[in-house]
N, C-alpha and C. Protein backbone atom coordinates (compact mmCIF):
# COMPACT_ATOMS: atom_id res chain seq x y z
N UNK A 1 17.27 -10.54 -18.88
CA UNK A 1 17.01 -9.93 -17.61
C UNK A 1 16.32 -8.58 -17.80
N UNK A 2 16.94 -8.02 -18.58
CA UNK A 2 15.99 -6.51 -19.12
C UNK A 2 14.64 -6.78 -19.40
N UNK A 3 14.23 -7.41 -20.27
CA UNK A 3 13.16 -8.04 -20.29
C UNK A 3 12.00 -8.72 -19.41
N UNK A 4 12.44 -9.25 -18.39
CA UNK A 4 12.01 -9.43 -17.13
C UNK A 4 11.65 -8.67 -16.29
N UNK A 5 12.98 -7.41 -16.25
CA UNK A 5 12.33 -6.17 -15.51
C UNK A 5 11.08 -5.24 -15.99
N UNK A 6 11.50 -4.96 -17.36
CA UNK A 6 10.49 -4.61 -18.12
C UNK A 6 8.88 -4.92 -17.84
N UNK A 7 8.58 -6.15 -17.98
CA UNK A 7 7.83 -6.83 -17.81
C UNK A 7 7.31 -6.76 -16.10
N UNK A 8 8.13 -6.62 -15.30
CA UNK A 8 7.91 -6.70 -13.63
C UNK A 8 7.44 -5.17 -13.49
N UNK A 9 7.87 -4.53 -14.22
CA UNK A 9 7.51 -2.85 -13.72
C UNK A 9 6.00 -2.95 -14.45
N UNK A 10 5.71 -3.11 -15.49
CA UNK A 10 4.32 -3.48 -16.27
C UNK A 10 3.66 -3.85 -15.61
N UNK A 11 3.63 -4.95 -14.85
CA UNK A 11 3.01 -6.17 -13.90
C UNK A 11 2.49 -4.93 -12.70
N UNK A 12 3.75 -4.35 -12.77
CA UNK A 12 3.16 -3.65 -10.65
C UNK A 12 2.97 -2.20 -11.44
N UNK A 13 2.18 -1.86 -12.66
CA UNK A 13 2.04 -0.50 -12.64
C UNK A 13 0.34 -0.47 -12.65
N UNK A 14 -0.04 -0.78 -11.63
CA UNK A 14 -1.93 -0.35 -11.19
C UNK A 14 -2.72 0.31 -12.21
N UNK A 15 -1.77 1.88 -12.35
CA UNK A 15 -2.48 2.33 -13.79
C UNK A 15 -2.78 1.45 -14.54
N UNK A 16 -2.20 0.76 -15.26
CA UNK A 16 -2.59 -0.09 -16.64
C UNK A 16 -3.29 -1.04 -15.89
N UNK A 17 -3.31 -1.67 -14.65
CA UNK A 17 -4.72 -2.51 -14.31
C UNK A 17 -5.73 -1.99 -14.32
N UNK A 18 -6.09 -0.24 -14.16
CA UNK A 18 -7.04 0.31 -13.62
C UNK A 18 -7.64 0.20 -15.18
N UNK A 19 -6.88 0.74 -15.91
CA UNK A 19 -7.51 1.39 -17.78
C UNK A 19 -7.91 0.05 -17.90
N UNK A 20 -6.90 -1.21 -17.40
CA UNK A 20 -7.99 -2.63 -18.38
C UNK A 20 -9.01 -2.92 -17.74
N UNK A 21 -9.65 -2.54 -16.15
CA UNK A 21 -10.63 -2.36 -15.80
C UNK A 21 -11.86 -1.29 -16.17
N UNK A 22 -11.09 -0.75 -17.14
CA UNK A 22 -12.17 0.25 -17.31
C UNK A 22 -12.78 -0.26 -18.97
N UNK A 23 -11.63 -1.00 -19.28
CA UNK A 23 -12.04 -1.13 -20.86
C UNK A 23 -13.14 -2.48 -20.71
N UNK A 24 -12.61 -3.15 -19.76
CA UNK A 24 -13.36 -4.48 -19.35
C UNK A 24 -15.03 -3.75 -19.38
N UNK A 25 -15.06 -3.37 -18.38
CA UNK A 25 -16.61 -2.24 -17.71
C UNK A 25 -17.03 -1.73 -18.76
N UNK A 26 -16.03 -1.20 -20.00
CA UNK A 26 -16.52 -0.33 -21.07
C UNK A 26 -17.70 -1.38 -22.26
N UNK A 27 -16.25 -2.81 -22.51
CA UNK A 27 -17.05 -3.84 -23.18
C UNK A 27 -18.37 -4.43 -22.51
N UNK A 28 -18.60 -4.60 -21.32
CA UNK A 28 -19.51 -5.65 -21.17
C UNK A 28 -21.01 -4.63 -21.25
N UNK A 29 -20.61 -2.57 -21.39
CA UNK A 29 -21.84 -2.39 -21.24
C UNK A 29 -22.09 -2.44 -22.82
N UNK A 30 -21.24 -2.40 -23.55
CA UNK A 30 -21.40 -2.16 -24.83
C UNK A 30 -22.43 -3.51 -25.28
N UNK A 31 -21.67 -4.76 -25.07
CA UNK A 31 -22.39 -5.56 -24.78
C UNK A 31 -23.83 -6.29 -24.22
N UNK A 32 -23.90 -5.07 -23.36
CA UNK A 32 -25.75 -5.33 -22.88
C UNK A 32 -25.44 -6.54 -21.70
N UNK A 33 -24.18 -6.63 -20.91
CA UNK A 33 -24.02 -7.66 -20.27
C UNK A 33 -24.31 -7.41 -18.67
N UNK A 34 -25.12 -7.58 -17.98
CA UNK A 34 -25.27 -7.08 -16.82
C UNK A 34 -25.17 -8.41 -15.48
N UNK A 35 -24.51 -9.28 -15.82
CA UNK A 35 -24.62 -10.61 -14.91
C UNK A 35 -23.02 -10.48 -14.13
N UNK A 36 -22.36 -9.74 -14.80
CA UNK A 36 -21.06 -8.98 -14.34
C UNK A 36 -20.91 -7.98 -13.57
N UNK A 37 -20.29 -7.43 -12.83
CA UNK A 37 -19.39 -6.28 -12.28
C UNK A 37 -18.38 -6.07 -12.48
N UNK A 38 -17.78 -5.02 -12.81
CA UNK A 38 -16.50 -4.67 -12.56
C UNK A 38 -16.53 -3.38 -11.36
N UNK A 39 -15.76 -3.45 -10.46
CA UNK A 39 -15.02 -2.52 -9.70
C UNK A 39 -14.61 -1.17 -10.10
N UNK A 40 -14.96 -0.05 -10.06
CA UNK A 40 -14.27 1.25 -10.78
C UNK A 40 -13.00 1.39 -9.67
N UNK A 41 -11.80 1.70 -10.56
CA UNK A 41 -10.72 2.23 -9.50
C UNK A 41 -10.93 3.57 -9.09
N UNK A 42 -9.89 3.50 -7.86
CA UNK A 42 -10.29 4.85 -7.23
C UNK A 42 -8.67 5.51 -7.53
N UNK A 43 -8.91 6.54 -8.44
CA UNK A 43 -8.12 7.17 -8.71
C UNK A 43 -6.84 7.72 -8.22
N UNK A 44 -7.06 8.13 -6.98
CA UNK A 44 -5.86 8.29 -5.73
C UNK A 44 -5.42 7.32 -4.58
N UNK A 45 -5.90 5.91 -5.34
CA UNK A 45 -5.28 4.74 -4.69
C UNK A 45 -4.82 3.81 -5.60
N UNK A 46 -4.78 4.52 -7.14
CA UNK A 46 -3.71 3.54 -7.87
C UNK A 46 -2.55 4.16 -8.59
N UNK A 47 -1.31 3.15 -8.33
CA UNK A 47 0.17 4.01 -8.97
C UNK A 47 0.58 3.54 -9.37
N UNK A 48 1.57 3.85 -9.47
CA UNK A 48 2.75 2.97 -10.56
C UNK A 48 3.55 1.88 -10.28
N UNK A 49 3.14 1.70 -8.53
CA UNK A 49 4.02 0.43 -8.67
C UNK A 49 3.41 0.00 -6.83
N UNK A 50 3.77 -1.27 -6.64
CA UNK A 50 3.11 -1.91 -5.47
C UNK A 50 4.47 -1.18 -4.28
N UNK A 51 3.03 -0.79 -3.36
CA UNK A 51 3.46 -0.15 -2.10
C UNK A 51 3.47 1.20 -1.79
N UNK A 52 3.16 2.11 -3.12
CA UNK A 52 2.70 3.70 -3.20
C UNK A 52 1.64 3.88 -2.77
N UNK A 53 1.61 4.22 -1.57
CA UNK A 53 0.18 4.51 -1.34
C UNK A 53 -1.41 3.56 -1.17
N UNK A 54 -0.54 2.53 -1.32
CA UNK A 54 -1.82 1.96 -0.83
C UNK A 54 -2.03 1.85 0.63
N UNK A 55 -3.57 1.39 0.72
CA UNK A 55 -4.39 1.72 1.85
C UNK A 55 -3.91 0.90 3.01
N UNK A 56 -3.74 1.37 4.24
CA UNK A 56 -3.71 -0.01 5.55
C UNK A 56 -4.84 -0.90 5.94
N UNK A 57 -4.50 -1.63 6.19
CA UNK A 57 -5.80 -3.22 6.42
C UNK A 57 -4.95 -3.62 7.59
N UNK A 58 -6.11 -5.27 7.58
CA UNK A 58 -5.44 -6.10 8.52
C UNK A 58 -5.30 -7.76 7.83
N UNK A 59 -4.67 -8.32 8.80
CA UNK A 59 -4.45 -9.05 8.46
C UNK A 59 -5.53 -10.13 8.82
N UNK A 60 -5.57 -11.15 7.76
CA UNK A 60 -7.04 -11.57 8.28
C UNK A 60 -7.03 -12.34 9.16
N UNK A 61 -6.11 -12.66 9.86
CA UNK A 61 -6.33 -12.92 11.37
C UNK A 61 -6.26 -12.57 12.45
N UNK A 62 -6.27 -10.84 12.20
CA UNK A 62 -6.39 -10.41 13.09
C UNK A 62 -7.71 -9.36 13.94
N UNK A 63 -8.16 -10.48 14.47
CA UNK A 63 -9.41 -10.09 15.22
C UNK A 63 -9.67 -8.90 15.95
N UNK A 64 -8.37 -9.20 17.01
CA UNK A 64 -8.47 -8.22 17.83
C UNK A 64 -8.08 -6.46 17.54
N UNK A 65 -7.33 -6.50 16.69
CA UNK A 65 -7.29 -5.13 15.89
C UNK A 65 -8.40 -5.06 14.92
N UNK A 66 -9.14 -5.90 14.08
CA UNK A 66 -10.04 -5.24 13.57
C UNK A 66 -11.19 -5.40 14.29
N UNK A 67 -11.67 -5.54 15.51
CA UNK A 67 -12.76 -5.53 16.55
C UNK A 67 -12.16 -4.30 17.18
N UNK A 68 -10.59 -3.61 17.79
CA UNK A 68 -10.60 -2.38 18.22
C UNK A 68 -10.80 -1.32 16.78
N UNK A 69 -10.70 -1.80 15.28
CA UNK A 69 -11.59 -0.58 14.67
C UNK A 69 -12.92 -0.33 14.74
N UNK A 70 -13.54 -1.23 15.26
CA UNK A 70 -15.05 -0.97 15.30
C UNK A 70 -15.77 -1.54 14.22
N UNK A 71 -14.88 -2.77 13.77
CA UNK A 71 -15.58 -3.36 12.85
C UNK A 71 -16.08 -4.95 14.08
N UNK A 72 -17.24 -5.24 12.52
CA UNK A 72 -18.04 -6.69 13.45
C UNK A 72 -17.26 -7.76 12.86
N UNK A 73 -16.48 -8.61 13.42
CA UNK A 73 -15.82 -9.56 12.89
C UNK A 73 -16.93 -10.51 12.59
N UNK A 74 -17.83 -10.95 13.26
CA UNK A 74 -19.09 -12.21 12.75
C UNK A 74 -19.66 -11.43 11.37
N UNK A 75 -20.18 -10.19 11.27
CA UNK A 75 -20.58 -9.69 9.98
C UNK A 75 -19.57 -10.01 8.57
N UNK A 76 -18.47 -9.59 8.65
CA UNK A 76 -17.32 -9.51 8.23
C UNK A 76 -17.19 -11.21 7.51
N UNK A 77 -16.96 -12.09 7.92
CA UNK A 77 -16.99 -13.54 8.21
C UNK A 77 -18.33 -14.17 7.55
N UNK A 78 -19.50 -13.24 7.82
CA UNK A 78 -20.57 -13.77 7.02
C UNK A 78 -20.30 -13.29 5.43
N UNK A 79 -20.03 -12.22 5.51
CA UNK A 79 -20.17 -11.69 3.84
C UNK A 79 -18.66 -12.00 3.34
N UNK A 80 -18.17 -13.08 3.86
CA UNK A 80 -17.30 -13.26 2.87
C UNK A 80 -17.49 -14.96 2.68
């Protein structure tokens, strides 16, 4: 069970997703690989564990709150 937790706090600590995103981004330029992206994290939206601070959204069915943010739901819907 220690082990498990161990492992569960690892899992939800963002930091260490962010650094293997960066090492990822680091290899593929080293590489000369440009058919890829990686995402840079944003520094004051990753922590140590799920639910610190992360950002509010919606849910994706919900239209009518993200049409009162002033977003285009048909745009939205196309690019995904």
């Amino acid at each position: 069970m220690e082990l498990f937790a161990e492992t569960i706090a690892e899992e939800l600590d963002f930091r260490l997703e962010a650094e293997n995103m960066l090492d990822v981004a680091r290899s593929l330029v080293e590489l000369g690989q440009k058919a890829y992206v990686v995402p840079r994290p944003h520094p004051d939206l990753v922590t140590a564990g799920a639910g610190h601070g992360a950002p509010a959204g919606f849910a994706f069915d919900d239209a009518v709150g993200i049409r009162a943010a002033g977003l285009d739901t048909a745009a939205l819907v196309g690019r995904g």
